[in-house]
C-alpha atoms as a PDB file:
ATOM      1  CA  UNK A   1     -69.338  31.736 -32.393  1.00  0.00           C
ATOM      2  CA  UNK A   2     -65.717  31.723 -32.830  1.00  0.00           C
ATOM      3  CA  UNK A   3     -63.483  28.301 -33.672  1.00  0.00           C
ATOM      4  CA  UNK A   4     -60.860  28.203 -31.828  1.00  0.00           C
ATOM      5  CA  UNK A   5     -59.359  24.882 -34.332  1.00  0.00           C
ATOM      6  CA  UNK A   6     -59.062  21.345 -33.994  1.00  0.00           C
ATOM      7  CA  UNK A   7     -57.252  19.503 -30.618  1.00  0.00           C
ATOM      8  CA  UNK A   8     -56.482  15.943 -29.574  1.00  0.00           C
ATOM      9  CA  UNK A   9     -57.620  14.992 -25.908  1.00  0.00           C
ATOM     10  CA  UNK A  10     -56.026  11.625 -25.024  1.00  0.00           C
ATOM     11  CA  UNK A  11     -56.837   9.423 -21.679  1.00  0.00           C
ATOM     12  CA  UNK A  12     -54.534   6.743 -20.606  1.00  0.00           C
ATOM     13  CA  UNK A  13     -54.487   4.616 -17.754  1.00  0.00           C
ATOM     14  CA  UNK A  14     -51.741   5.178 -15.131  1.00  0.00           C
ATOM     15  CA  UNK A  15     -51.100   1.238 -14.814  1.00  0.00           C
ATOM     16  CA  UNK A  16     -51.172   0.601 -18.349  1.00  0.00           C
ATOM     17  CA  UNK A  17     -49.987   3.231 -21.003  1.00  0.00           C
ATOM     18  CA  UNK A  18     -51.365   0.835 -23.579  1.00  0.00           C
ATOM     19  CA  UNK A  19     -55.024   1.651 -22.627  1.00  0.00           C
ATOM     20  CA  UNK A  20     -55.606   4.896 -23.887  1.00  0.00           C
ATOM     21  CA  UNK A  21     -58.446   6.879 -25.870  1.00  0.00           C
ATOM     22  CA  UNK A  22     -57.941   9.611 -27.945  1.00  0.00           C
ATOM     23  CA  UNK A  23     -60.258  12.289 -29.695  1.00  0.00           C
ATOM     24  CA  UNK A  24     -59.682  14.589 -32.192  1.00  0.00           C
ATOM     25  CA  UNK A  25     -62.740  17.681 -31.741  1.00  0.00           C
ATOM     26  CA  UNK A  26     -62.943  21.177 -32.885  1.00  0.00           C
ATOM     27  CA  UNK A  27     -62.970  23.546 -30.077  1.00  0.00           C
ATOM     28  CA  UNK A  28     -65.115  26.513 -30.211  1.00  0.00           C
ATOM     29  CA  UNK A  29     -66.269  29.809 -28.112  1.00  0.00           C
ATOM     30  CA  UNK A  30     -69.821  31.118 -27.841  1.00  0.00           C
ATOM     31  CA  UNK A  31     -70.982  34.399 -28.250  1.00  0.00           C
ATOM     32  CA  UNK A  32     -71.442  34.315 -23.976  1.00  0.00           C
ATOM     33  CA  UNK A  33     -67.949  33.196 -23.942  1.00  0.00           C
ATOM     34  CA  UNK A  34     -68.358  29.299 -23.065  1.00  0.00           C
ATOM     35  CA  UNK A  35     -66.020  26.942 -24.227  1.00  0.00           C
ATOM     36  CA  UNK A  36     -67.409  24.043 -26.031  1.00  0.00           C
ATOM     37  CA  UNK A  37     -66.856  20.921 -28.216  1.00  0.00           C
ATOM     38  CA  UNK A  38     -69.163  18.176 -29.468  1.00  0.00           C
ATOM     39  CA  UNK A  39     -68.571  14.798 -30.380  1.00  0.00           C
ATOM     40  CA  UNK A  40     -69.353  12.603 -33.517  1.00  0.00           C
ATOM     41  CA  UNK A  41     -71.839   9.834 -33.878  1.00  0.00           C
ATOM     42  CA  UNK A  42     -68.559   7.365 -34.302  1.00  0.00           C
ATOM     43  CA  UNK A  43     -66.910   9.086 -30.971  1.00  0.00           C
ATOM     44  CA  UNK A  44     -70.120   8.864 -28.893  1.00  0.00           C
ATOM     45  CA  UNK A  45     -70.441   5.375 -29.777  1.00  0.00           C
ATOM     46  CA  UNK A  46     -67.090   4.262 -28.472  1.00  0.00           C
ATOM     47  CA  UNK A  47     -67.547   5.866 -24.941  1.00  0.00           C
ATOM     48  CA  UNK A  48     -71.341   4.339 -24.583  1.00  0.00           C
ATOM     49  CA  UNK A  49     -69.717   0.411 -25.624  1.00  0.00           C
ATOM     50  CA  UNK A  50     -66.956   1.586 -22.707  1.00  0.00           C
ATOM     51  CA  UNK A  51     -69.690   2.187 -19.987  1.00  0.00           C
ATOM     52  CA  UNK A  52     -68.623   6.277 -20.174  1.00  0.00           C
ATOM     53  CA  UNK A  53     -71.997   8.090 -19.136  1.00  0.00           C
ATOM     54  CA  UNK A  54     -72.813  11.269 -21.034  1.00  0.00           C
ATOM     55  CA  UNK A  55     -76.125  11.330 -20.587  1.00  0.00           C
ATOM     56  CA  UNK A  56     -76.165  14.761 -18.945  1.00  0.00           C
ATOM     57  CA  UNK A  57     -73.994  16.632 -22.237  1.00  0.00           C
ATOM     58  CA  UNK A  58     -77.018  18.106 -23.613  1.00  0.00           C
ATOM     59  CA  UNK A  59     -76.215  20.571 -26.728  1.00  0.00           C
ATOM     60  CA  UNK A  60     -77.472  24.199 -25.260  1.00  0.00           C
ATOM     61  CA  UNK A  61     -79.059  24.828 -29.067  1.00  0.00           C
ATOM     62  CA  UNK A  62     -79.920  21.255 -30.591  1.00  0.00           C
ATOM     63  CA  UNK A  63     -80.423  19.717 -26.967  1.00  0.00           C
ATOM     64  CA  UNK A  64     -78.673  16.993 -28.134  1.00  0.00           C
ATOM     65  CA  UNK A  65     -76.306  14.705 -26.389  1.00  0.00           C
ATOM     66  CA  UNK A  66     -72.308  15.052 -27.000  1.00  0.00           C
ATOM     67  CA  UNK A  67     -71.810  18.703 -25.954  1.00  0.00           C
ATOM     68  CA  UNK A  68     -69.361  19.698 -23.258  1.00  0.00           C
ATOM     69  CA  UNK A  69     -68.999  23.213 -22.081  1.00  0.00           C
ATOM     70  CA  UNK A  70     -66.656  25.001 -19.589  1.00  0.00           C
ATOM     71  CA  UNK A  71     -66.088  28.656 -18.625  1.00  0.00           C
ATOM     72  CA  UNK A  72     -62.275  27.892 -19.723  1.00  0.00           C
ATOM     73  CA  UNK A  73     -60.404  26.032 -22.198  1.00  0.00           C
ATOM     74  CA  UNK A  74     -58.388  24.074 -19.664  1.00  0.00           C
ATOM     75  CA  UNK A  75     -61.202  23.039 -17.755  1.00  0.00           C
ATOM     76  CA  UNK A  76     -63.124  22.000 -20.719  1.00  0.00           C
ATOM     77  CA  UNK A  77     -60.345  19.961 -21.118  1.00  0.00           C
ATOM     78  CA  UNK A  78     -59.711  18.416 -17.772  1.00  0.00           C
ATOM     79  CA  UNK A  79     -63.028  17.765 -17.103  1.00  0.00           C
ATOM     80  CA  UNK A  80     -63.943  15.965 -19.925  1.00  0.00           C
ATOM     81  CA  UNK A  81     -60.586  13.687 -19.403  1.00  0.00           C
ATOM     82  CA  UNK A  82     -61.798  13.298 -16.036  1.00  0.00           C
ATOM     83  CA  UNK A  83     -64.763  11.841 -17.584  1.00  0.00           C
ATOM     84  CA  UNK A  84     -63.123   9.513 -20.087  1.00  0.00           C
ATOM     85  CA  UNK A  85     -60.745   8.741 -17.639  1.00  0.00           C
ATOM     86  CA  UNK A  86     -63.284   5.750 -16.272  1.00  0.00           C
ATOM     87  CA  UNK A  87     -63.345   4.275 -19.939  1.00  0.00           C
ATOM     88  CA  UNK A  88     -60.113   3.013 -19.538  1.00  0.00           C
ATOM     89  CA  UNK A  89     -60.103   2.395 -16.050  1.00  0.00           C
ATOM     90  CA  UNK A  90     -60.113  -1.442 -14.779  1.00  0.00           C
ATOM     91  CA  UNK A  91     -61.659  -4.011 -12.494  1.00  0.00           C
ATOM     92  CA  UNK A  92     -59.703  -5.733  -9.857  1.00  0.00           C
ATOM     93  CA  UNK A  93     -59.985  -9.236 -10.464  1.00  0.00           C
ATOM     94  CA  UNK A  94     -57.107 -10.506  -8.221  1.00  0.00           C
ATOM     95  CA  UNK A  95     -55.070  -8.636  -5.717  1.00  0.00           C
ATOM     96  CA  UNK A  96     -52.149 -10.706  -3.425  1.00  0.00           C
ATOM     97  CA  UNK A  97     -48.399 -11.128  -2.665  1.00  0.00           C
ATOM     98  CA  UNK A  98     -46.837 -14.208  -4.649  1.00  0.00           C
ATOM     99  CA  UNK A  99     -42.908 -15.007  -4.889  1.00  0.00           C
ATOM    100  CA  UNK A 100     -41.239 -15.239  -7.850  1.00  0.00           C
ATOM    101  CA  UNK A 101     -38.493 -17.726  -7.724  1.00  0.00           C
ATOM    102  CA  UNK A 102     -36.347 -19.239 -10.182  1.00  0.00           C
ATOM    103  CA  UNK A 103     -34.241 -22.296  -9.510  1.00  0.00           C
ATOM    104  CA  UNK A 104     -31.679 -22.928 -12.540  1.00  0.00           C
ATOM    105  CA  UNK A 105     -28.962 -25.447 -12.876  1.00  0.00           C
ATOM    106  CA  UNK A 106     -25.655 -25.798 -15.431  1.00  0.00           C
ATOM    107  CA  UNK A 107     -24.472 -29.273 -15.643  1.00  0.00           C
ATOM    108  CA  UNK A 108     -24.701 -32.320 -18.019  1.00  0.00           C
ATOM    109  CA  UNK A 109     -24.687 -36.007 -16.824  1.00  0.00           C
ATOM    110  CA  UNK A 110     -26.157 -39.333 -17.863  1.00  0.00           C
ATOM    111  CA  UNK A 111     -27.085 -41.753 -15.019  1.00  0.00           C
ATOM    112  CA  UNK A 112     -25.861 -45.588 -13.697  1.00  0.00           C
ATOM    113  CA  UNK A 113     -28.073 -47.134 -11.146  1.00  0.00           C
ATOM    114  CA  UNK A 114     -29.525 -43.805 -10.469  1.00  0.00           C
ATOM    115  CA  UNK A 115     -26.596 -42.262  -9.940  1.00  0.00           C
ATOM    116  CA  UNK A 116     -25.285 -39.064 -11.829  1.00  0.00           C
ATOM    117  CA  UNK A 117     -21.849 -40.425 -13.700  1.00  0.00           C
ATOM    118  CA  UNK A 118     -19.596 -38.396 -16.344  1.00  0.00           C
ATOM    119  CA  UNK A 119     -20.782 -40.208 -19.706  1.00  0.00           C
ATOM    120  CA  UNK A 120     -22.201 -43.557 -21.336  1.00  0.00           C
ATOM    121  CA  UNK A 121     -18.734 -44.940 -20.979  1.00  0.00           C
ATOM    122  CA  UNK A 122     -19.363 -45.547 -16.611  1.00  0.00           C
ATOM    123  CA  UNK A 123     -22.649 -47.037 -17.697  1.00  0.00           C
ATOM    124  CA  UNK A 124     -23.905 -50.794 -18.040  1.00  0.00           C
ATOM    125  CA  UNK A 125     -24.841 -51.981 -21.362  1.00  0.00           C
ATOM    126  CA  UNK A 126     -28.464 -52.732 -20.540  1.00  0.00           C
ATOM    127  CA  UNK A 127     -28.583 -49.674 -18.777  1.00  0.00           C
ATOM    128  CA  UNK A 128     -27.666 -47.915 -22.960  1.00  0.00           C
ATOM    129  CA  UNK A 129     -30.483 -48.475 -25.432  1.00  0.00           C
ATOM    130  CA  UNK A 130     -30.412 -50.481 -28.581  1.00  0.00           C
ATOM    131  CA  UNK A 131     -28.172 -48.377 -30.573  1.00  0.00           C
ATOM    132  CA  UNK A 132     -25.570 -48.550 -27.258  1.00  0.00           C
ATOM    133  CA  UNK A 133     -26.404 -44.991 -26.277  1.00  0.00           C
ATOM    134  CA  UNK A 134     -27.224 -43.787 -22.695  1.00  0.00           C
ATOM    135  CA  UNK A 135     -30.104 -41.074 -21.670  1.00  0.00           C
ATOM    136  CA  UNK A 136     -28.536 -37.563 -21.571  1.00  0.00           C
ATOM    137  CA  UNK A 137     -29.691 -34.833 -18.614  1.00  0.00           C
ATOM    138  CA  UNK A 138     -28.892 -31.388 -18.380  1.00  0.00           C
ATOM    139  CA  UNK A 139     -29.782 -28.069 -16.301  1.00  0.00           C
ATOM    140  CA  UNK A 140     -31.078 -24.924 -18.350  1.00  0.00           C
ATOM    141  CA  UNK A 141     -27.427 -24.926 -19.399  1.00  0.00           C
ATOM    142  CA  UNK A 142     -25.026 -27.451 -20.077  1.00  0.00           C
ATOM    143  CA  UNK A 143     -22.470 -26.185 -17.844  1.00  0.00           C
ATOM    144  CA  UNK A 144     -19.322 -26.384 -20.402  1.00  0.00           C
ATOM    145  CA  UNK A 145     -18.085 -22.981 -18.398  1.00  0.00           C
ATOM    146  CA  UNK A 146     -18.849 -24.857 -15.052  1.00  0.00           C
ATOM    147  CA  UNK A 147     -21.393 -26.720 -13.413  1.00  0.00           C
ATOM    148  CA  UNK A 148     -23.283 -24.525 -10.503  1.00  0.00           C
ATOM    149  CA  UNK A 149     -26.691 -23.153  -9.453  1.00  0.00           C
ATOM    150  CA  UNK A 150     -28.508 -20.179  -9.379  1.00  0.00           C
ATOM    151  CA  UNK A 151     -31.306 -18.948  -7.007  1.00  0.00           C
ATOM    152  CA  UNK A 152     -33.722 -16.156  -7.734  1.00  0.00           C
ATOM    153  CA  UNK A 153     -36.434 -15.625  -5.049  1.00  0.00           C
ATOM    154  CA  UNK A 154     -38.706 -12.081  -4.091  1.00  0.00           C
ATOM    155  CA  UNK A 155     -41.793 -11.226  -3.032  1.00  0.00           C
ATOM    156  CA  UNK A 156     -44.344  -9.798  -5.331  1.00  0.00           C
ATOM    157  CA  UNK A 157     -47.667  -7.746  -5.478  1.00  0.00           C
ATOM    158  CA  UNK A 158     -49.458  -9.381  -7.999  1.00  0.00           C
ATOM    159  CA  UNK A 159     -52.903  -7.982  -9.579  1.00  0.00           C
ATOM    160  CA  UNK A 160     -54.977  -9.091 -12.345  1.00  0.00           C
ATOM    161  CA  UNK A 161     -56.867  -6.502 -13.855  1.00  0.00           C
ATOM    162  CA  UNK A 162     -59.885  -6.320 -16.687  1.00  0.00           C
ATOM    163  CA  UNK A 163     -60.223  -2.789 -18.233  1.00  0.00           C
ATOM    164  CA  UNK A 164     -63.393  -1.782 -19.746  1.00  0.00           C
ATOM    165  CA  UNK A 165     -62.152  -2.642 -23.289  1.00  0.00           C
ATOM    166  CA  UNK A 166     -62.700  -6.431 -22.005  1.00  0.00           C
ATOM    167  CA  UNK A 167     -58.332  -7.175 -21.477  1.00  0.00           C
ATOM    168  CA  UNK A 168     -57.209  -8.704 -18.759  1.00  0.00           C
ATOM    169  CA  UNK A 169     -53.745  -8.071 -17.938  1.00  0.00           C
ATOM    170  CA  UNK A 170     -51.288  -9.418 -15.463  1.00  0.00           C
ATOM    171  CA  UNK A 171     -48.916  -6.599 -13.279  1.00  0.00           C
ATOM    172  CA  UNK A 172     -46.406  -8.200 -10.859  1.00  0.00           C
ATOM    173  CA  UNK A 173     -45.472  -4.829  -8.756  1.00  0.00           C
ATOM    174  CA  UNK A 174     -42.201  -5.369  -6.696  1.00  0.00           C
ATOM    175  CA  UNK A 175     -42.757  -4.449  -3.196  1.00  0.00           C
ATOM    176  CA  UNK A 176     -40.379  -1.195  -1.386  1.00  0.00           C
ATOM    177  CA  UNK A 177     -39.208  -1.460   2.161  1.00  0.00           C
ATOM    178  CA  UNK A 178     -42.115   0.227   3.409  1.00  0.00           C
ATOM    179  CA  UNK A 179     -44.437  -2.464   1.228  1.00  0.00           C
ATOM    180  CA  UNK A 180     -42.629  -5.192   2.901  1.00  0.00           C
ATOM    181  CA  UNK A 181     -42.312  -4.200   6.348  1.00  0.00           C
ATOM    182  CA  UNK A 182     -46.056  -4.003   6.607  1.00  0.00           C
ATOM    183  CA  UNK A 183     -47.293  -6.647   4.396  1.00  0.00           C
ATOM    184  CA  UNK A 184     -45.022  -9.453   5.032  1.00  0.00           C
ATOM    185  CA  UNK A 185     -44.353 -11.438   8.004  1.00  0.00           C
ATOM    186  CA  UNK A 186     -40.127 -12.249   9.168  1.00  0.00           C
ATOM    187  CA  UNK A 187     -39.619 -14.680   6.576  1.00  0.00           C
ATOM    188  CA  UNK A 188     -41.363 -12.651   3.705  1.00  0.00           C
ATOM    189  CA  UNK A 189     -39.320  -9.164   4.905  1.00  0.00           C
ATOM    190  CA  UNK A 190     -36.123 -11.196   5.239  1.00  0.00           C
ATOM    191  CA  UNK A 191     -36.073 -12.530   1.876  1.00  0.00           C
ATOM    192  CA  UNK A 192     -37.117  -9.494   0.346  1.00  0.00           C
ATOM    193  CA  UNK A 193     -34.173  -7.939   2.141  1.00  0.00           C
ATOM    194  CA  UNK A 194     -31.701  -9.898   0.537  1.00  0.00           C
ATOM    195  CA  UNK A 195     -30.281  -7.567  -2.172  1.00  0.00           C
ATOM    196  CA  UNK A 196     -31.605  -9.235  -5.057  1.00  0.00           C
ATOM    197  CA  UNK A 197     -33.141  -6.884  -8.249  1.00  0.00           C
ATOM    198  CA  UNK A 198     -36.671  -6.677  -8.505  1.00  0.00           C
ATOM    199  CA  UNK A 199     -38.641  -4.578 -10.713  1.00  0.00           C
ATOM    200  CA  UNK A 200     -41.995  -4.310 -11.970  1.00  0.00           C
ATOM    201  CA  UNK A 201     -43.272  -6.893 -14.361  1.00  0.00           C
ATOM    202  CA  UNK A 202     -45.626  -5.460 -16.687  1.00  0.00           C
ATOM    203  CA  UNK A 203     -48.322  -8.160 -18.539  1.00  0.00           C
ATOM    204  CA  UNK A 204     -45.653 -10.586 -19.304  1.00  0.00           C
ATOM    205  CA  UNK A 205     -48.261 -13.169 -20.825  1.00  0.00           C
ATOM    206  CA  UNK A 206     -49.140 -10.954 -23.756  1.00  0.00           C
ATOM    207  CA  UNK A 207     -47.354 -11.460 -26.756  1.00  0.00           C
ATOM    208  CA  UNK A 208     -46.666  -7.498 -27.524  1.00  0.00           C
ATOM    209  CA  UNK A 209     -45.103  -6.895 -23.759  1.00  0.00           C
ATOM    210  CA  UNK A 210     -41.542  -5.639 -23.557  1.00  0.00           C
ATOM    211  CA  UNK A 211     -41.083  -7.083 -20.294  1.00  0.00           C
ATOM    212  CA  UNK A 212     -40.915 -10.509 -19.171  1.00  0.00           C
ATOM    213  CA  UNK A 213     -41.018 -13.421 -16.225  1.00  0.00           C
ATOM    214  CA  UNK A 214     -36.903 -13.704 -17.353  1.00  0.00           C
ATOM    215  CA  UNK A 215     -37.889 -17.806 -17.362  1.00  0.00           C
ATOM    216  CA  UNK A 216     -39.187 -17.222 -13.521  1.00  0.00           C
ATOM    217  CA  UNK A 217     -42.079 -19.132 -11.884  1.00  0.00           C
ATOM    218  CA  UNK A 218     -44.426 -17.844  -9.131  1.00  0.00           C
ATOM    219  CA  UNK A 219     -46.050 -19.541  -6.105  1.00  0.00           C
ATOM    220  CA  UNK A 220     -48.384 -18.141  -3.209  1.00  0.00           C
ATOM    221  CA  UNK A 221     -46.770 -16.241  -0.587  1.00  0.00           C
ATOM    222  CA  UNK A 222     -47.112 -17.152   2.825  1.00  0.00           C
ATOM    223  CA  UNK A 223     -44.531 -17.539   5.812  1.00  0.00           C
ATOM    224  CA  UNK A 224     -44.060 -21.342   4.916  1.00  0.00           C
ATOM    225  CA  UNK A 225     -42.938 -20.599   1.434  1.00  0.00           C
ATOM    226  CA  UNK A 226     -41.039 -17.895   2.043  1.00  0.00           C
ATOM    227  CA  UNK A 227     -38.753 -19.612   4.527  1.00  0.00           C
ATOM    228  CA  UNK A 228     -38.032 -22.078   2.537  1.00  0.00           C
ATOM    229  CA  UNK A 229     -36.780 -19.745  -0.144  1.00  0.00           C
ATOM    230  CA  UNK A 230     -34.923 -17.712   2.652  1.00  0.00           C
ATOM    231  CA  UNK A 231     -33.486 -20.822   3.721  1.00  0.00           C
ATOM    232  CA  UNK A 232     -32.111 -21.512   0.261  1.00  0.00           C
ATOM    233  CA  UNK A 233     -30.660 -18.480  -0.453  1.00  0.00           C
ATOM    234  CA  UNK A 234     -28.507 -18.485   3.259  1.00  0.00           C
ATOM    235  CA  UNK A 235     -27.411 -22.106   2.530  1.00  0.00           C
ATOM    236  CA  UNK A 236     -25.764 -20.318  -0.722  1.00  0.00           C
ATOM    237  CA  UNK A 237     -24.446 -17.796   1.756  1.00  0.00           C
ATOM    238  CA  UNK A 238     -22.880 -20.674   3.927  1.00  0.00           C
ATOM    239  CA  UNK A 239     -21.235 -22.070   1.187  1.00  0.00           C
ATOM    240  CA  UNK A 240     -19.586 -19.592   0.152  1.00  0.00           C
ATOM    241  CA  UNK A 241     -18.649 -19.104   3.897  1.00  0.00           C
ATOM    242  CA  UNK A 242     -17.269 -22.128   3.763  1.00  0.00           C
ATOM    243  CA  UNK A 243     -15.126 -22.023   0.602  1.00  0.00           C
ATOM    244  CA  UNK A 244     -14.485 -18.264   0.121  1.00  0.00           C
ATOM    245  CA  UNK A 245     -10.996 -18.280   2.641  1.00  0.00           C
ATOM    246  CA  UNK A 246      -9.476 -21.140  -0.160  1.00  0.00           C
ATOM    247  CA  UNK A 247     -11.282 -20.831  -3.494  1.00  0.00           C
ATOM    248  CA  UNK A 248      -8.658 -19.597  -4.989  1.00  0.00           C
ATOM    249  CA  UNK A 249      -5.757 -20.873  -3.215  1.00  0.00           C
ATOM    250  CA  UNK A 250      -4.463 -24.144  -4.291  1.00  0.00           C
ATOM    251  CA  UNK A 251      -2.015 -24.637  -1.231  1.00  0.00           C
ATOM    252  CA  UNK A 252      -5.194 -24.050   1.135  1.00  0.00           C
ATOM    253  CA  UNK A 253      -7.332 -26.349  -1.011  1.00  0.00           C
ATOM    254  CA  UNK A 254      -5.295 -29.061  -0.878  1.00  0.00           C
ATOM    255  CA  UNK A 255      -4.809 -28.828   2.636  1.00  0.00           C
ATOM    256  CA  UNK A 256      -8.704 -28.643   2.290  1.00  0.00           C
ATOM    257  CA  UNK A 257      -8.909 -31.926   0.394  1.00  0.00           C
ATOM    258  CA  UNK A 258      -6.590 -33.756   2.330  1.00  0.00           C
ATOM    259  CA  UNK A 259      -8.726 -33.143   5.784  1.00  0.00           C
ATOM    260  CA  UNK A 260     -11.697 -35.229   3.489  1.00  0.00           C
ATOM    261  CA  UNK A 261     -14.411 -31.990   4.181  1.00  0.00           C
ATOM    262  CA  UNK A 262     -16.919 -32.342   1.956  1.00  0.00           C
ATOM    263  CA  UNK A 263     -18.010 -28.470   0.543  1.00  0.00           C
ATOM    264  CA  UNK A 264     -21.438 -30.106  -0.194  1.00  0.00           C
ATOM    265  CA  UNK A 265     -23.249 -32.610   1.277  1.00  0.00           C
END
């Protein structure tokens, strides 16, 4: 028997680099020229609580179980990641298209008769509360730089998965043309068409995930939903239709003012 020294085999899942296994075993070469490796008592006992089966690994001399052999070192190799591969492997437990939309808002405002007004000072005194002071609303800014909106809205492969370590993780995959011309009916492929940046959204419920929802919601996809996001993103489009030929003219604006058009309705 020659040693051949120690090596590290690691397994990790293609969806999740966090899910990986790793063993550290001392590779050796029988006097017939098999490659070969066996496992410890602490090494077994991981795989068996991950479901791995290695029931067949009998030890040629001890006829124990843990023993892997292979006519070649790379093989050995392979095939026993092949093996371990299943221990982090993971169940499906829910598979569908969602949208991811965000809606945000800058402005500030308090309110007179249910109507948005500048401050407390356009506001009835029983409308203020003891100490004279009015209620104060606000978008997820303040809109000191400008009040305005913002839109965010794509459609999204979302799967839940449980890996044999007992996680379950949440994967939001974003779709590629191909993805969306067959999945999705008009309204789905039309506003996934609109060139707004998706990219994958790895697990961002767990605490230790890099990447993140960015303060976005999510809602079922169907053709119903998706038009009315696709709706909302061409009334933006409109708008700026409307305005983009005086925006930034003050001669044409006034001109625009003076006609009494009203830019939103």
């Amino acid at each position: 028997m020659a040693k051949l020294g120690r090596r590290n085999i690691e397994v990790h899942s293609n969806i999740d680099y966090t899910q990986r296994i790793s063993f550290d075993v001392d590779i050796n070469v029988s006097k017939d020229g098999e490659f070969y490796f066996t496992l410890n008592d602490e090494q077994k006992e991981t795989l068996y609580k991950l479901g791995v089966d290695i029931s067949s690994t009998f030890n040629h001399r001890t006829h124990k179980i843990g023993t892997f052999y292979s006519n070649s070192l790379d093989l050995l190799i392979s095939n026993f990641k092949a093996l371990v591969s299943d221990a982090v492997s993971a169940e499906t437990l829910e598979d569908k298209n969602v949208i991811i939309y965000k809606i945000s808002t800058a402005c500030s405002y308090t309110t007179s008769e249910g109507i948005p007004v500048p401050n407390g000072t356009y506001a009835k005194n029983e409308e203020k509360d003891k100490d004279g002071y009015c209620k104060w609303y606000k978008g997820e800014s303040d809109g000191e730089n400008g009040f305005g909106f913002n839109i965010y809205a794509a459609v999204y492969k979302k799967q839940v998965l449980k890996f044999r370590n007992g996680k379950v993780k949440t994967f939001y995959w974003a779709l590629n043309y191909k993805q969306s011309e067959t999945e999705l009916g008009e309204f789905g492929k039309r506003l996934n068409h609109f060139k707004l940046k998706t990219a994958d959204i790895r697990d961002p419920y767990s605490p230790n995930s890099h990447s993140s929802m960015y303060g976005r919601s999510e809602i079922d996809y169907n053709e119903a939903n998706a038009k009315f996001f696709y709706d909302l993103l061409v009334s933006v489009c409109k708008l700026n239709e409307q305005i983009k030929h005086f925006v930034n003219e003050p001669e044409k604006m006034q001109i625009v003012i003076n006609s009494s058009m009203k830019l939103l309705q």
